[in-house]
C-alpha atoms as a PDB file:
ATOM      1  CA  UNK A   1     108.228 192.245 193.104  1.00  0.00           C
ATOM      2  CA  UNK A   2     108.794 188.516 194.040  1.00  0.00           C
ATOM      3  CA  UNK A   3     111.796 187.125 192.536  1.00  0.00           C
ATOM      4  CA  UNK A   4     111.513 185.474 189.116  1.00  0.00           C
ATOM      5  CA  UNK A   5     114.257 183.608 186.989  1.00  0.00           C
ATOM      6  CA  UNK A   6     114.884 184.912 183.413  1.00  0.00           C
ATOM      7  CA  UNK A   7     117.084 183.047 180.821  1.00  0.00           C
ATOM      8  CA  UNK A   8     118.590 186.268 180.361  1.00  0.00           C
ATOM      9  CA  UNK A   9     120.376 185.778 183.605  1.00  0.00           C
ATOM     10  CA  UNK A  10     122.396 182.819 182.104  1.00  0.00           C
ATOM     11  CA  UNK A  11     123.932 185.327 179.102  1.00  0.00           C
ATOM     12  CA  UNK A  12     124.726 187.719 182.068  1.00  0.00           C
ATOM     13  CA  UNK A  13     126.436 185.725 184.180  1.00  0.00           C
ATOM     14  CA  UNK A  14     128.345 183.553 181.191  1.00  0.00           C
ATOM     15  CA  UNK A  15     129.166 187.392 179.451  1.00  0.00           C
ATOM     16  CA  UNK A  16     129.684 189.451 182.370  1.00  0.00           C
ATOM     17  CA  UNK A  17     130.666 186.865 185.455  1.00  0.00           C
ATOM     18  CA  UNK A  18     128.288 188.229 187.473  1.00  0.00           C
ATOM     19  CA  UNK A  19     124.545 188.523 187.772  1.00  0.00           C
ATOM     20  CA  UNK A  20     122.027 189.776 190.547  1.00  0.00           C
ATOM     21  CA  UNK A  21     118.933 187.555 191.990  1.00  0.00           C
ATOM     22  CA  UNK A  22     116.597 190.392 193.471  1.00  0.00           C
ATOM     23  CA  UNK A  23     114.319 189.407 196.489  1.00  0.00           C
ATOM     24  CA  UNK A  24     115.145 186.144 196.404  1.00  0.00           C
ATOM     25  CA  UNK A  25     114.811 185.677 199.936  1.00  0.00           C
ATOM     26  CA  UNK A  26     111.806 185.904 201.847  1.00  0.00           C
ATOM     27  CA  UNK A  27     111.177 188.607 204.807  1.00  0.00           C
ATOM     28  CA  UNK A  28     110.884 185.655 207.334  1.00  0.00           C
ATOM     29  CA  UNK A  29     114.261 184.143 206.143  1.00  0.00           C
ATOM     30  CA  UNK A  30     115.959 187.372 206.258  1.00  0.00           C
ATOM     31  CA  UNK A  31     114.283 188.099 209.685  1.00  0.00           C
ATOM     32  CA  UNK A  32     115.521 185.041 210.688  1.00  0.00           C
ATOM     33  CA  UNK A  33     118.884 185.425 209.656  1.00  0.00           C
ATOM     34  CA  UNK A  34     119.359 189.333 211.220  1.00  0.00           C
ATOM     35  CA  UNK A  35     118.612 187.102 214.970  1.00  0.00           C
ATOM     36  CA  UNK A  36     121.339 184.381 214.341  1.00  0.00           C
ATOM     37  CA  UNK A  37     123.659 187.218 213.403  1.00  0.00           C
ATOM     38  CA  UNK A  38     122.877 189.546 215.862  1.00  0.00           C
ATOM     39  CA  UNK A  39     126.132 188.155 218.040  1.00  0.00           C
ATOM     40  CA  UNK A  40     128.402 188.112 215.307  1.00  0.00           C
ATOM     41  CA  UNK A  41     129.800 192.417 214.900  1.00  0.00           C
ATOM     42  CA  UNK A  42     130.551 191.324 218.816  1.00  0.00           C
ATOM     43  CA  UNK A  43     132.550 187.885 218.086  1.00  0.00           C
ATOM     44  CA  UNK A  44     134.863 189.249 214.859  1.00  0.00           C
ATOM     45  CA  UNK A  45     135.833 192.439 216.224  1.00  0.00           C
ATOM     46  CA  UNK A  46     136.516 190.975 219.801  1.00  0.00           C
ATOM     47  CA  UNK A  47     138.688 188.474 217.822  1.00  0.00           C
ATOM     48  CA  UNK A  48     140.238 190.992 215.157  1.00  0.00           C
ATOM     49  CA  UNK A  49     139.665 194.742 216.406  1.00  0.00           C
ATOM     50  CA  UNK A  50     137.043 197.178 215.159  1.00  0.00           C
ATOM     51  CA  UNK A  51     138.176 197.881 211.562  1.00  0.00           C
ATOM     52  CA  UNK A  52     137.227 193.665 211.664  1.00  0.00           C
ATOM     53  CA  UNK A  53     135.609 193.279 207.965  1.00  0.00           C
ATOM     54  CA  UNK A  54     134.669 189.753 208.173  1.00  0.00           C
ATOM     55  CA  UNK A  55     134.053 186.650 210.584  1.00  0.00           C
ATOM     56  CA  UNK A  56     134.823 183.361 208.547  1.00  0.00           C
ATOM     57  CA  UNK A  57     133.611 180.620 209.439  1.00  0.00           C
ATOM     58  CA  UNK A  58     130.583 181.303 211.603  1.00  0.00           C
ATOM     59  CA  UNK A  59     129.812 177.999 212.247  1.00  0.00           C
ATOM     60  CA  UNK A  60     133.050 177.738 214.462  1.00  0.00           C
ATOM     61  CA  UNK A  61     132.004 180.825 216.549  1.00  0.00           C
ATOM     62  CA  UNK A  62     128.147 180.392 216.438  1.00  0.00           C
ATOM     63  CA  UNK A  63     125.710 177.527 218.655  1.00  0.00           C
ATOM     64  CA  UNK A  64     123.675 174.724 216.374  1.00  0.00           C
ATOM     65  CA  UNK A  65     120.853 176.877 216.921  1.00  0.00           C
ATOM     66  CA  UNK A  66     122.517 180.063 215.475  1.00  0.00           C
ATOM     67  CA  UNK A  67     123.426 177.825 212.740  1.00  0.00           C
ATOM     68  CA  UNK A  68     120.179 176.385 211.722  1.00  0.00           C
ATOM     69  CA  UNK A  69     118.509 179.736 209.273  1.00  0.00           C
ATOM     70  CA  UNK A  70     121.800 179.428 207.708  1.00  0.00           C
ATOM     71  CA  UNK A  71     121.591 176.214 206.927  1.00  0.00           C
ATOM     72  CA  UNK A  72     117.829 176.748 205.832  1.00  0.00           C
ATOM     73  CA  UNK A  73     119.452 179.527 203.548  1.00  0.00           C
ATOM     74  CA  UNK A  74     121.651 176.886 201.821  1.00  0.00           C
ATOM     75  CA  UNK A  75     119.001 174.947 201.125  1.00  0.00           C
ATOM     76  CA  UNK A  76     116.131 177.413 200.319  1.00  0.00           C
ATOM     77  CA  UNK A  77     114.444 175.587 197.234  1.00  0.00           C
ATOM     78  CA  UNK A  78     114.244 178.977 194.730  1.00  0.00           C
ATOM     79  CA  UNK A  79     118.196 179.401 195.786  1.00  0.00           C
ATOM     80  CA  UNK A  80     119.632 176.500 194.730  1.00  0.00           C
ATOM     81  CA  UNK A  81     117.600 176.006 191.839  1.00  0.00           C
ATOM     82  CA  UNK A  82     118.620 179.547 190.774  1.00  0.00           C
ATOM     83  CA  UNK A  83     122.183 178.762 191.206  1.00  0.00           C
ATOM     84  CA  UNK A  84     121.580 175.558 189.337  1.00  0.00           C
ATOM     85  CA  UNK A  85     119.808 177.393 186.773  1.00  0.00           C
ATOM     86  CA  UNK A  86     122.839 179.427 186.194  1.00  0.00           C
ATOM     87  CA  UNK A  87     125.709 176.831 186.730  1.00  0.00           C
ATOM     88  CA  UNK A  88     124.642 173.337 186.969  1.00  0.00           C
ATOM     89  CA  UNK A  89     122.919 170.919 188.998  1.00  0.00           C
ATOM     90  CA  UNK A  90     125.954 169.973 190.694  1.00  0.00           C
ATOM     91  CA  UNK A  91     126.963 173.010 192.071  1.00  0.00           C
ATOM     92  CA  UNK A  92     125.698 172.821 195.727  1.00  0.00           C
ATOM     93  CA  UNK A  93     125.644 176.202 197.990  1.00  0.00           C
ATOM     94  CA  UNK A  94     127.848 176.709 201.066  1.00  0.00           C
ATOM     95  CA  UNK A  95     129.229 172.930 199.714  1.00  0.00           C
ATOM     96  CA  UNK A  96     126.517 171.157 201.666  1.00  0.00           C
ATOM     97  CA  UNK A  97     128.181 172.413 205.306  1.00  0.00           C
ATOM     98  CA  UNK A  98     128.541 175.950 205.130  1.00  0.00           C
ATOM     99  CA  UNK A  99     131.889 175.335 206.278  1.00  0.00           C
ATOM    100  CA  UNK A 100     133.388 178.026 204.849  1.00  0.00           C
ATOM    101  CA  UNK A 101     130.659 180.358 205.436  1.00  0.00           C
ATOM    102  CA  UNK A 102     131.393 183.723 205.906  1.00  0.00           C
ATOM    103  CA  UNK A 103     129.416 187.337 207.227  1.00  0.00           C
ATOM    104  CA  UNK A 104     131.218 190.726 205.885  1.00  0.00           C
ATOM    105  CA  UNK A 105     130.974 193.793 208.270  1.00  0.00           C
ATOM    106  CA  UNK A 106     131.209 197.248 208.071  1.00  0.00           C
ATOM    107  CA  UNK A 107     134.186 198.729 209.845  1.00  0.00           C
ATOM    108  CA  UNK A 108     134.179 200.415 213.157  1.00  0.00           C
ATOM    109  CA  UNK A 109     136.647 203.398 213.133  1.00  0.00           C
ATOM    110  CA  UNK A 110     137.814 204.641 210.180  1.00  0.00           C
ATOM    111  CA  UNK A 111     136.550 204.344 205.924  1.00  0.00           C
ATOM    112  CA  UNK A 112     137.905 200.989 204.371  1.00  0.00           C
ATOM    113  CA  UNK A 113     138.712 199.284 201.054  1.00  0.00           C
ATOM    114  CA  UNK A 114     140.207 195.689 199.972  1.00  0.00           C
ATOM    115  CA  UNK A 115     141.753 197.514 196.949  1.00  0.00           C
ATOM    116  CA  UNK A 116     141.179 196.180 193.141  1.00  0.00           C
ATOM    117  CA  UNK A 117     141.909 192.523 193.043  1.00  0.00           C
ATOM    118  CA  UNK A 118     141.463 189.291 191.533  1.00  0.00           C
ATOM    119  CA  UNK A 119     141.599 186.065 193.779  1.00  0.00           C
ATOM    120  CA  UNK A 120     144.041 183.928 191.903  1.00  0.00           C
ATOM    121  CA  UNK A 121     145.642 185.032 188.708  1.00  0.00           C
ATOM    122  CA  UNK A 122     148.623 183.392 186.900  1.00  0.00           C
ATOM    123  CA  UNK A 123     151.015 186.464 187.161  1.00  0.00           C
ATOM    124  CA  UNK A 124     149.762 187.205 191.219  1.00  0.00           C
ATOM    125  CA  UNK A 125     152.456 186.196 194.121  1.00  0.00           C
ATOM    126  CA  UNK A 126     150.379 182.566 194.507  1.00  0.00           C
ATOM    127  CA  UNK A 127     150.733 181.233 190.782  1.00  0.00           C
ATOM    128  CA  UNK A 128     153.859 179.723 191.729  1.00  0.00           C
ATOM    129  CA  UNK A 129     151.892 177.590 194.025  1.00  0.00           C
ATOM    130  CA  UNK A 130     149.297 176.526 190.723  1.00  0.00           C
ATOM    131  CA  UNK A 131     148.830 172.404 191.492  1.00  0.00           C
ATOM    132  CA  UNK A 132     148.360 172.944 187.337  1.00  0.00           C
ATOM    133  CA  UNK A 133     149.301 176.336 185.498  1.00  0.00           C
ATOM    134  CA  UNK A 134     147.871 174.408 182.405  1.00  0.00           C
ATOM    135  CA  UNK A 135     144.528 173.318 184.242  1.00  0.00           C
ATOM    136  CA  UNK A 136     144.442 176.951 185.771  1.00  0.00           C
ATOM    137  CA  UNK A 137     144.605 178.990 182.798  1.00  0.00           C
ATOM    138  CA  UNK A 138     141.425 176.659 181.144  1.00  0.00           C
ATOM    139  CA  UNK A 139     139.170 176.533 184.367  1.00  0.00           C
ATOM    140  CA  UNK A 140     139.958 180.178 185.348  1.00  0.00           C
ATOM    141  CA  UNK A 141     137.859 181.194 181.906  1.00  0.00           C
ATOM    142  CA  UNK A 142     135.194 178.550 182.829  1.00  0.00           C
ATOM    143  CA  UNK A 143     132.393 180.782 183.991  1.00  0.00           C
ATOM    144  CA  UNK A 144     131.094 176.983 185.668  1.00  0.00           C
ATOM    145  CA  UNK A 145     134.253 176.556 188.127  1.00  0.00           C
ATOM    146  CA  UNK A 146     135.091 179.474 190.322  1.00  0.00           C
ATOM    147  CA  UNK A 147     132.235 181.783 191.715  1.00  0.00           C
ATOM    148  CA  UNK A 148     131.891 183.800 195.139  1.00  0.00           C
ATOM    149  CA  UNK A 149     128.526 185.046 196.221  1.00  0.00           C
ATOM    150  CA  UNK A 150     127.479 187.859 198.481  1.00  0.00           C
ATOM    151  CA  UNK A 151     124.019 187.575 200.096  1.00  0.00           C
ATOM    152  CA  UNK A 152     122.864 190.644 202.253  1.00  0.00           C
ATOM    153  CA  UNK A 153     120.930 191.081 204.928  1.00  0.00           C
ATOM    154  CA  UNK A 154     121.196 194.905 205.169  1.00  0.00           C
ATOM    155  CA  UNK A 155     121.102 196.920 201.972  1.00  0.00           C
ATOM    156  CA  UNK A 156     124.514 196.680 200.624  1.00  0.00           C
ATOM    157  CA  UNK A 157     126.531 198.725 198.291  1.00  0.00           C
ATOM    158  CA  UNK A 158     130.387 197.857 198.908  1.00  0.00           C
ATOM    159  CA  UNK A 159     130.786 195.724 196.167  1.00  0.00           C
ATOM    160  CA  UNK A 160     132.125 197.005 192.999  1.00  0.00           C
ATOM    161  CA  UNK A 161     132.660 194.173 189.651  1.00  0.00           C
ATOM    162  CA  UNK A 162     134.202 194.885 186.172  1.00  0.00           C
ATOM    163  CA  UNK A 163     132.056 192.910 184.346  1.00  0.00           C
ATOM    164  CA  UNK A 164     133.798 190.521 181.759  1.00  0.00           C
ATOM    165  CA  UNK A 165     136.896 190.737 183.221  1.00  0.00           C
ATOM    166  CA  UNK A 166     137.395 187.045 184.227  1.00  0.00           C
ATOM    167  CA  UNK A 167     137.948 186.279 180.791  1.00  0.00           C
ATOM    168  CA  UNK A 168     140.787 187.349 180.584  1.00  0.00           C
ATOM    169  CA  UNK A 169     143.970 186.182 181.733  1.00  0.00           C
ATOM    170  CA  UNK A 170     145.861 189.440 181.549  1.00  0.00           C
ATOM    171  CA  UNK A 171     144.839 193.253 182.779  1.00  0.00           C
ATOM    172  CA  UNK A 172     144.069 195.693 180.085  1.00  0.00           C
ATOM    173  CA  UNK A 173     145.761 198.914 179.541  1.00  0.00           C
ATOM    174  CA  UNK A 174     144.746 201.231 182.390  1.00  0.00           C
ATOM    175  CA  UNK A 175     143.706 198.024 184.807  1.00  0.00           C
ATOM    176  CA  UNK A 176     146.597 197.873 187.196  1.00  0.00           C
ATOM    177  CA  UNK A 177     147.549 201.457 187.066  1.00  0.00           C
ATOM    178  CA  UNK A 178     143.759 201.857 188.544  1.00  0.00           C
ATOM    179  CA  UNK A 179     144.141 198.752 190.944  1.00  0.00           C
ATOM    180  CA  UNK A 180     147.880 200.275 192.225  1.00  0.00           C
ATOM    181  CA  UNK A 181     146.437 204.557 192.651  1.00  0.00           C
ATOM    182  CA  UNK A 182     147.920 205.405 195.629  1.00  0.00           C
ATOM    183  CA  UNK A 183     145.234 205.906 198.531  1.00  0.00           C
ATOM    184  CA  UNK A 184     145.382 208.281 201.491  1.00  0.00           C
ATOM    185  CA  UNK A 185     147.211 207.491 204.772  1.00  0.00           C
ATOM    186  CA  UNK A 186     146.292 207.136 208.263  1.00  0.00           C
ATOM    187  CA  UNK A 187     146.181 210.795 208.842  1.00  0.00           C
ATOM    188  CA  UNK A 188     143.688 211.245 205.994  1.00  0.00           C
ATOM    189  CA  UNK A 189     140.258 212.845 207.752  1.00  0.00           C
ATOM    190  CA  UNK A 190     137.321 210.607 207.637  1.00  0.00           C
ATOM    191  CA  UNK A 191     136.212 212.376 204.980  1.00  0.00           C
ATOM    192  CA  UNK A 192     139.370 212.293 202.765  1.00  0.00           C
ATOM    193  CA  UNK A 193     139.119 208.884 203.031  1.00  0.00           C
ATOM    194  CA  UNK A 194     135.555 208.282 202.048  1.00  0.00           C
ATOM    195  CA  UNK A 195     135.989 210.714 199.323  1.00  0.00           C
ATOM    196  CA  UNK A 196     138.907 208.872 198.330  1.00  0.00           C
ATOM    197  CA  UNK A 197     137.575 205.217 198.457  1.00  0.00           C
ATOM    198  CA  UNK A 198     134.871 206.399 195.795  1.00  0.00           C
ATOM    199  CA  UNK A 199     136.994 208.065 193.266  1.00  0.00           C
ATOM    200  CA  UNK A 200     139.317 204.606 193.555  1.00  0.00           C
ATOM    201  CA  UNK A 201     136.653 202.319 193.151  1.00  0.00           C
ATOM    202  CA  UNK A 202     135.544 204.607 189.799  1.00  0.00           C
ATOM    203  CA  UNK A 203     139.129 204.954 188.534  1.00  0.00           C
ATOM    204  CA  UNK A 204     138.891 201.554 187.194  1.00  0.00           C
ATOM    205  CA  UNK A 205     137.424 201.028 183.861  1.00  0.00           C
ATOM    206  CA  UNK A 206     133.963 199.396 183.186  1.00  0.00           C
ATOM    207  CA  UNK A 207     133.438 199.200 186.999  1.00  0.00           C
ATOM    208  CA  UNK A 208     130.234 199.365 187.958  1.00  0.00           C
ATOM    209  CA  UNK A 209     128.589 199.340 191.767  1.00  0.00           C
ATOM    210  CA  UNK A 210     126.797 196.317 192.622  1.00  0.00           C
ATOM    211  CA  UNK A 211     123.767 197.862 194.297  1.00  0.00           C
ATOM    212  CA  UNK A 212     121.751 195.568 196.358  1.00  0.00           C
ATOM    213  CA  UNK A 213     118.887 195.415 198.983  1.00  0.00           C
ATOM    214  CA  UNK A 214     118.097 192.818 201.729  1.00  0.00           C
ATOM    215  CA  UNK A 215     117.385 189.611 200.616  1.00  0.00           C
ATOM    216  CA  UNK A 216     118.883 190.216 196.892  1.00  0.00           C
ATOM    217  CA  UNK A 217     122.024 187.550 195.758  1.00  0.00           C
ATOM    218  CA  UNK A 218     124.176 188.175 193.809  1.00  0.00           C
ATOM    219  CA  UNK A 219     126.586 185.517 192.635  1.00  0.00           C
ATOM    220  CA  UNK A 220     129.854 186.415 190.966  1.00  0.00           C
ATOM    221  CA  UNK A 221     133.609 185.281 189.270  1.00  0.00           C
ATOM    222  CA  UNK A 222     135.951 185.711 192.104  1.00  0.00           C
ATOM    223  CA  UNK A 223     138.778 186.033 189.607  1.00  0.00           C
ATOM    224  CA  UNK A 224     137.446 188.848 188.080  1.00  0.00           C
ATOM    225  CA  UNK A 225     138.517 191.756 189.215  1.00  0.00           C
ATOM    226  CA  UNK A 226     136.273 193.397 192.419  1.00  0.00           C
ATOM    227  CA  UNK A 227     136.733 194.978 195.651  1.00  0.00           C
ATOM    228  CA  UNK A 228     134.653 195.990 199.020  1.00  0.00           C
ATOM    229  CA  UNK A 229     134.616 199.790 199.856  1.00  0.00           C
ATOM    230  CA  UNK A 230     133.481 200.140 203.129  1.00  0.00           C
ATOM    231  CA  UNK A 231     132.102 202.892 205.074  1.00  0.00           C
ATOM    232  CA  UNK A 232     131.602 203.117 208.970  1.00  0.00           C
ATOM    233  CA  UNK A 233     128.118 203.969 210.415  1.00  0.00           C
ATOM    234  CA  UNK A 234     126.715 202.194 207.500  1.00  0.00           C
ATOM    235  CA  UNK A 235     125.422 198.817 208.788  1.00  0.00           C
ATOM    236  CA  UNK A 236     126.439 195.276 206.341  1.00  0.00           C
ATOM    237  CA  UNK A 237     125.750 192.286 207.507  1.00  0.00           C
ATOM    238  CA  UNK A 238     126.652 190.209 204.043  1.00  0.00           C
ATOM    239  CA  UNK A 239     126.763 186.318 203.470  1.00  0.00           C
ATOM    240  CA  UNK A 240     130.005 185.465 201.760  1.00  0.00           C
ATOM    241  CA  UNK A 241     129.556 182.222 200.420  1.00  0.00           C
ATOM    242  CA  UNK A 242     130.180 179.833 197.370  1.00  0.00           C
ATOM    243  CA  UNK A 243     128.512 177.353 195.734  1.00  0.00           C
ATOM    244  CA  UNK A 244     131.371 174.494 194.455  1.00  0.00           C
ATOM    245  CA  UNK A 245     131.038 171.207 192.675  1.00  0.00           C
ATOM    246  CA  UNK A 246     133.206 168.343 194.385  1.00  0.00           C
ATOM    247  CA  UNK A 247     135.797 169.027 191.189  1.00  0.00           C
ATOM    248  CA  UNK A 248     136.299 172.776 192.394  1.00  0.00           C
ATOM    249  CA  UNK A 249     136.192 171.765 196.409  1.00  0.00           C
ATOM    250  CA  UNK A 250     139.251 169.271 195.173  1.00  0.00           C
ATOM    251  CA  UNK A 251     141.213 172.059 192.997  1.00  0.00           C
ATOM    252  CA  UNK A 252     141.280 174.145 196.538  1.00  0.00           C
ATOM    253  CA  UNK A 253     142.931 171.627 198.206  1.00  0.00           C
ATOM    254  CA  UNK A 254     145.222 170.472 196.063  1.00  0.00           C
ATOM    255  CA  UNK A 255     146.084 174.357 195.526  1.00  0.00           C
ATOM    256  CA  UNK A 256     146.341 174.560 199.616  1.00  0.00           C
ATOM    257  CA  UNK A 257     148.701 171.652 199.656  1.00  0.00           C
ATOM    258  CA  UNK A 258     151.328 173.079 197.016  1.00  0.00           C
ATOM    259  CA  UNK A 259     150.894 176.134 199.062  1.00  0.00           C
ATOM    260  CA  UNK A 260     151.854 174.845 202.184  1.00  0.00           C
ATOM    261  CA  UNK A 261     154.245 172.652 200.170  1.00  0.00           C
ATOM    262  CA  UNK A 262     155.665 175.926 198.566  1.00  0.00           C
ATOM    263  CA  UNK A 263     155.825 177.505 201.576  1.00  0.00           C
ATOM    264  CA  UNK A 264     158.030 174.632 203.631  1.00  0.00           C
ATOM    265  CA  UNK A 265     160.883 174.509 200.882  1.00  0.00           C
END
């Protein structure tokens, strides 16, 4: 069924930091995007091994030509005014460059997992870096500043979301013992390990599996919590994108700068 946007999608996203667009993207865009890609499994693992889980950004390792379905992605007319729909009119996908444009990969060798996290949090090992704690702890509850997407071009099931969990600044009871279960070593079997990715992505509570097909978009609260559970043999090819105002492109770099300022002293 051809995509078609709901108001109800607006509560889900403002309630539960996340919500789904199915079919969004046409089967020519999608074709077109599987081509441009086709070079890019070869490019990230040559650069980062086989267990390589993303390439970021393309457009430093792909041609103009490569480039150009992405670019028609970022500007696909039922896209942005989806987004828009959701946040606002001046949120503008892959910031208007796709410079920061990523594609997530399924490992090579072995079962994977990012672990339970949540991009920035006030308590994490970067909040003494915050430009603003104050600022941070009001625009980290703003379901209109941060958001991540994922976009795939294979059907896609790695991604697991607690929904509702970005409104809150501290874990609930059971969150970080879930996010810090122990997880098998590196002479686990194959299947010890894929076994054990599943039961840690379902330890955590009120996760749920973000299920999606080729073509679907789903766009999400990075600071929520989430991971990627990844299984070899199981083909992804995932946009990894976001869609910033110029206020949120600022807040990164000012936050990059009292990094690298944080990191000099």
């Amino acid at each position: 069924m051809p995509f078609e946007f709901r108001d109800e999608m607006i509560h889900r996203y403002r309630s539960d930091g996340y919500v789904i667009f199915r079919q969004i993207l046409p089967p020519s865009l999608i074709r077109d995007l599987r081509k441009a890609a086709a070079r890019v499994p070869e490019i990230a693992r040559g650069k980062s091994g086989p267990q390589a889980q993303r390439l970021q950004p393309i457009a430093s390792h792909l041609t103009a030509e490569e480039m150009k379905p992405f670019l028609d992605y970022a500007t696909f007319p039922p896209l942005v005014e989806a987004i828009q729909r959701i946040l606002t009119p001046r949120h503008t996908l892959s910031n208007g460059k796709a410079d920061r444009m990523a594609l997530l990969l399924e490992p090579v060798e072995k079962p994977w997992w990012t672990g339970w996290h949540r991009d920035i949090r006030e308590d994490g090992d970067r909040a003494t870096a915050m430009p603003d704690l104050e600022e941070f702890r009001r625009i980290t509850v703003d379901p209109l500043w941060f958001n991540q997407i994922n976009c795939p071009l294979y059907e896609d099931n790695c991604t697991w979301y607690v929904p509702g969990s970005y409104l809150r600044r501290f874990d609930l009871p059971g969150e970080k013992a879930a996010a810090e279960h122990p997880m098998p070593g590196e002479t686990a079997t194959d299947e010890e390990r894929e076994r054990a990715g599943v039961e840690y992505c379902q330890r955590m509570p009120s996760s749920i599996r973000a299920s999606m097909d080729a073509g679907d978009f789903m766009i999400y609260h990075p600071n929520g919590w989430h991971l990627g559970n990844y299984l070899p043999g199981r083909k992804r090819v995932t946009l990894h994108d976001w869609a910033p105002t110029p206020e949120l492109v600022d807040w990164y770099d000012r936050w990059s700068k009292a990094r690298a300022a944080a990191a000099n002293k």
